[in-house]
C-alpha atoms as a PDB file:
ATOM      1  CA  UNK A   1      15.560 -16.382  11.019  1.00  0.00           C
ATOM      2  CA  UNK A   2      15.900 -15.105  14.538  1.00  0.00           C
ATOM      3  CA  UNK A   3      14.498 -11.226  15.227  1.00  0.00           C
ATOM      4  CA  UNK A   4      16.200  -9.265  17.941  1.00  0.00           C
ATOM      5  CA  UNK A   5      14.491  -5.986  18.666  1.00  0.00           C
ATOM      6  CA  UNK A   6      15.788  -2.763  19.853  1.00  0.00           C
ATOM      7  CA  UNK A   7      15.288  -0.167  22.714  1.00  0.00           C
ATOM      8  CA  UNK A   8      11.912  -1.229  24.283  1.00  0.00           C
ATOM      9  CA  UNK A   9      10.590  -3.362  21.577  1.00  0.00           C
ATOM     10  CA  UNK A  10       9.251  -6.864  22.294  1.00  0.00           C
ATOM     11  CA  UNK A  11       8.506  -9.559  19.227  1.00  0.00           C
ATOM     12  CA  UNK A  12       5.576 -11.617  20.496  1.00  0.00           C
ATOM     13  CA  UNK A  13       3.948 -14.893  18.284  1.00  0.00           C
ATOM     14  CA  UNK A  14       0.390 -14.226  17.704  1.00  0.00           C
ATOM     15  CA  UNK A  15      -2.081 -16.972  19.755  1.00  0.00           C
ATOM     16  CA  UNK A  16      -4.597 -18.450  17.896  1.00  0.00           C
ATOM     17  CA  UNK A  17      -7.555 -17.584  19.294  1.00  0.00           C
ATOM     18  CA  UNK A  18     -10.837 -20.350  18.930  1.00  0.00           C
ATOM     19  CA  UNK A  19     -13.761 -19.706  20.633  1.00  0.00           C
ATOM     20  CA  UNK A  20     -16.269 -23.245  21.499  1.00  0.00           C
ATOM     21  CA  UNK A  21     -20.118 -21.923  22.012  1.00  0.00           C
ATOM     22  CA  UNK A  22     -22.146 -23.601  24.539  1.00  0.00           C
ATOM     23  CA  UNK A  23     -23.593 -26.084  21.987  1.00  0.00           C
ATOM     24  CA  UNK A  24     -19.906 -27.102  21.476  1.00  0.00           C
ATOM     25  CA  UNK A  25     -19.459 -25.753  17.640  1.00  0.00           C
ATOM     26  CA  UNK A  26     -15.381 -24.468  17.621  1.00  0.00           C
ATOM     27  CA  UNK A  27     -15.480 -20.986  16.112  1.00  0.00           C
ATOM     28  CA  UNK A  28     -11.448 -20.626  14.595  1.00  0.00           C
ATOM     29  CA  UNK A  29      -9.913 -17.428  14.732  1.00  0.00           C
ATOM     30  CA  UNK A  30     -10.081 -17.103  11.030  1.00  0.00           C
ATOM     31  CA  UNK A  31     -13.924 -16.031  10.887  1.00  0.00           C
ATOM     32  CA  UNK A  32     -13.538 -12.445  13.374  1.00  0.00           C
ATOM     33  CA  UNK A  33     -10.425 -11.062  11.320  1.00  0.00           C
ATOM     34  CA  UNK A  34      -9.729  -8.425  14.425  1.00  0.00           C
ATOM     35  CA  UNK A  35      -6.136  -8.256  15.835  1.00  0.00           C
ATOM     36  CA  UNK A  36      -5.566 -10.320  18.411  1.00  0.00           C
ATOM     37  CA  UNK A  37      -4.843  -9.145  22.167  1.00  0.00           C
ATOM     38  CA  UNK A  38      -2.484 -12.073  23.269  1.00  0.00           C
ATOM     39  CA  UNK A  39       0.746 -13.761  22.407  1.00  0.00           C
ATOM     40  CA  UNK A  40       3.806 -15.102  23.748  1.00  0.00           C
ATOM     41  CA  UNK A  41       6.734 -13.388  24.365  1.00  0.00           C
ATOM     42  CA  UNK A  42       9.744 -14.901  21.741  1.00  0.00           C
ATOM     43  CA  UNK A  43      12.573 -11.788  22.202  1.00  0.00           C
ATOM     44  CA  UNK A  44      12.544  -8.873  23.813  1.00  0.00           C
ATOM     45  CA  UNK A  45      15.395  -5.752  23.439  1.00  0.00           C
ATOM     46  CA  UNK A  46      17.643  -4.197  25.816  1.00  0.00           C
ATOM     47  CA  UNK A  47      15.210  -1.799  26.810  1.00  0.00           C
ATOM     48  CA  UNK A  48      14.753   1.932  26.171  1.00  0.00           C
ATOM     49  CA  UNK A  49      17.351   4.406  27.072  1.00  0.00           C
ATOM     50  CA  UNK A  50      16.739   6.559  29.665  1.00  0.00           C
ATOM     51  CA  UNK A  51      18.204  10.357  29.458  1.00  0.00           C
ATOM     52  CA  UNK A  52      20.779   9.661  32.420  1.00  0.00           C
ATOM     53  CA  UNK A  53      21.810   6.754  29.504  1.00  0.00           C
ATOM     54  CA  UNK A  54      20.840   4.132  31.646  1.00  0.00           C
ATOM     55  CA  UNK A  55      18.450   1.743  30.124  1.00  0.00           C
ATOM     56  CA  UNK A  56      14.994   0.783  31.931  1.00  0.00           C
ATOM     57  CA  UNK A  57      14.466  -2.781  31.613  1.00  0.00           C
ATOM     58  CA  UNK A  58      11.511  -4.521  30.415  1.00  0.00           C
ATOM     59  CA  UNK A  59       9.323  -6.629  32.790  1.00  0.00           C
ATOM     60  CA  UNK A  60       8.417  -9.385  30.495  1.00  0.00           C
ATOM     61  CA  UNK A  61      10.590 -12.283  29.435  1.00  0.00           C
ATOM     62  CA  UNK A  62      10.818 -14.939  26.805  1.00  0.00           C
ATOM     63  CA  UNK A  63       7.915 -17.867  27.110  1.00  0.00           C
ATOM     64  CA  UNK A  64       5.535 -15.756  28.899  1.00  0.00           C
ATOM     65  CA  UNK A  65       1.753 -14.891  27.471  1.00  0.00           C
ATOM     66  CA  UNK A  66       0.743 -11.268  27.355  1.00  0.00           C
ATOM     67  CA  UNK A  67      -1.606  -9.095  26.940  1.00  0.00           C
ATOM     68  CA  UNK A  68      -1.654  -5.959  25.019  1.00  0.00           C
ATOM     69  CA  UNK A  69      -3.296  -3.200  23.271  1.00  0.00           C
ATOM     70  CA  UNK A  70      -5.458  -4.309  20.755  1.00  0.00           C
ATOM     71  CA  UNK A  71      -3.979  -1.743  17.984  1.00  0.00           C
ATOM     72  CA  UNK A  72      -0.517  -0.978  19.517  1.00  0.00           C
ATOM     73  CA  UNK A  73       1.316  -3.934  17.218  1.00  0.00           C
ATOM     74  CA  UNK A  74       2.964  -3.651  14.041  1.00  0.00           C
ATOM     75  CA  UNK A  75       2.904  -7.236  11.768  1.00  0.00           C
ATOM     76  CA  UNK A  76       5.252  -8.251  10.195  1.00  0.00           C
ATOM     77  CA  UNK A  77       5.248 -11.687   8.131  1.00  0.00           C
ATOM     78  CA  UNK A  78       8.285 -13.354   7.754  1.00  0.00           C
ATOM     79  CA  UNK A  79       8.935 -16.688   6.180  1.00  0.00           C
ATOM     80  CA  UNK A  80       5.125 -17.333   6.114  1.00  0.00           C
ATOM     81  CA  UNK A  81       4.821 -16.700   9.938  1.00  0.00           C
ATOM     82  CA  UNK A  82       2.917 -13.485  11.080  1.00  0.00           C
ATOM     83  CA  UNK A  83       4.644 -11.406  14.031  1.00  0.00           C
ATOM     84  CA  UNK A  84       3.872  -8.965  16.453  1.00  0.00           C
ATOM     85  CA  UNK A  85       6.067  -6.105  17.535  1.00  0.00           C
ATOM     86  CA  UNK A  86       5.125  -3.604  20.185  1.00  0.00           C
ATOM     87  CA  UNK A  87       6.862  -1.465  22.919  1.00  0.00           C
ATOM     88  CA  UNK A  88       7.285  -2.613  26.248  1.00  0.00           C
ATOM     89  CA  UNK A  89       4.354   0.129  27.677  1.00  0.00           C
ATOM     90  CA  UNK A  90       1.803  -1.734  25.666  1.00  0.00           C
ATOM     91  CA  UNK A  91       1.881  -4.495  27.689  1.00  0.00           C
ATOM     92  CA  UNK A  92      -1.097  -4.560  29.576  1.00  0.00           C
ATOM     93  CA  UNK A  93      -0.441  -7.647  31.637  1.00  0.00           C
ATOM     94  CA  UNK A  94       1.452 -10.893  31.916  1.00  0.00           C
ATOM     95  CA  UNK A  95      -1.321 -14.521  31.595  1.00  0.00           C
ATOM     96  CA  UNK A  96      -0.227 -16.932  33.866  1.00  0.00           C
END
């Protein structure tokens, strides 16, 4: 199943976030259950509509990692994968 947002909306893949102490012990994800702040980029909509009805485009594109607001996404779980969906003015910055 493919999503395609609308307006301003972006779809993003949640990153899987483990954390490796000093001692080398890999915390996963799983154990701090708080929304995560990064993903990658899968679709992203037209943009939002402006009232001259001219649409501002969104600066991020497909593949790229982001960073966001930690409770600005909506999840959605589809097929047995978890998404993200947020606006395009959550985005804090692009990872590279």
């Amino acid at each position: 199943m493919q999503l395609k947002p609308v307006s301003d909306h972006i779809v993003l893949k949640p990153m899987d976030k483990e954390t490796t102490t000093t001692s080398g012990i890999i915390i996963p994800e799983t154990v701090d259950k708080e929304r995560p702040e990064q993903a990658e980029v899968l679709s992203v909509g037209p943009g939002k509509m402006l009232e001259n009805g001219q649409r501002q485009p969104i600066e991020v594109r497909v593949g790229q990692k982001v960073l966001f607001k930690k409770y600005a996404p909506d999840e959605f779980e589809i097929d047995g994968q978890t998404y993200l969906v947020i606006r395009g003015e959550d985005v804090i910055a692009v990872v590279e």
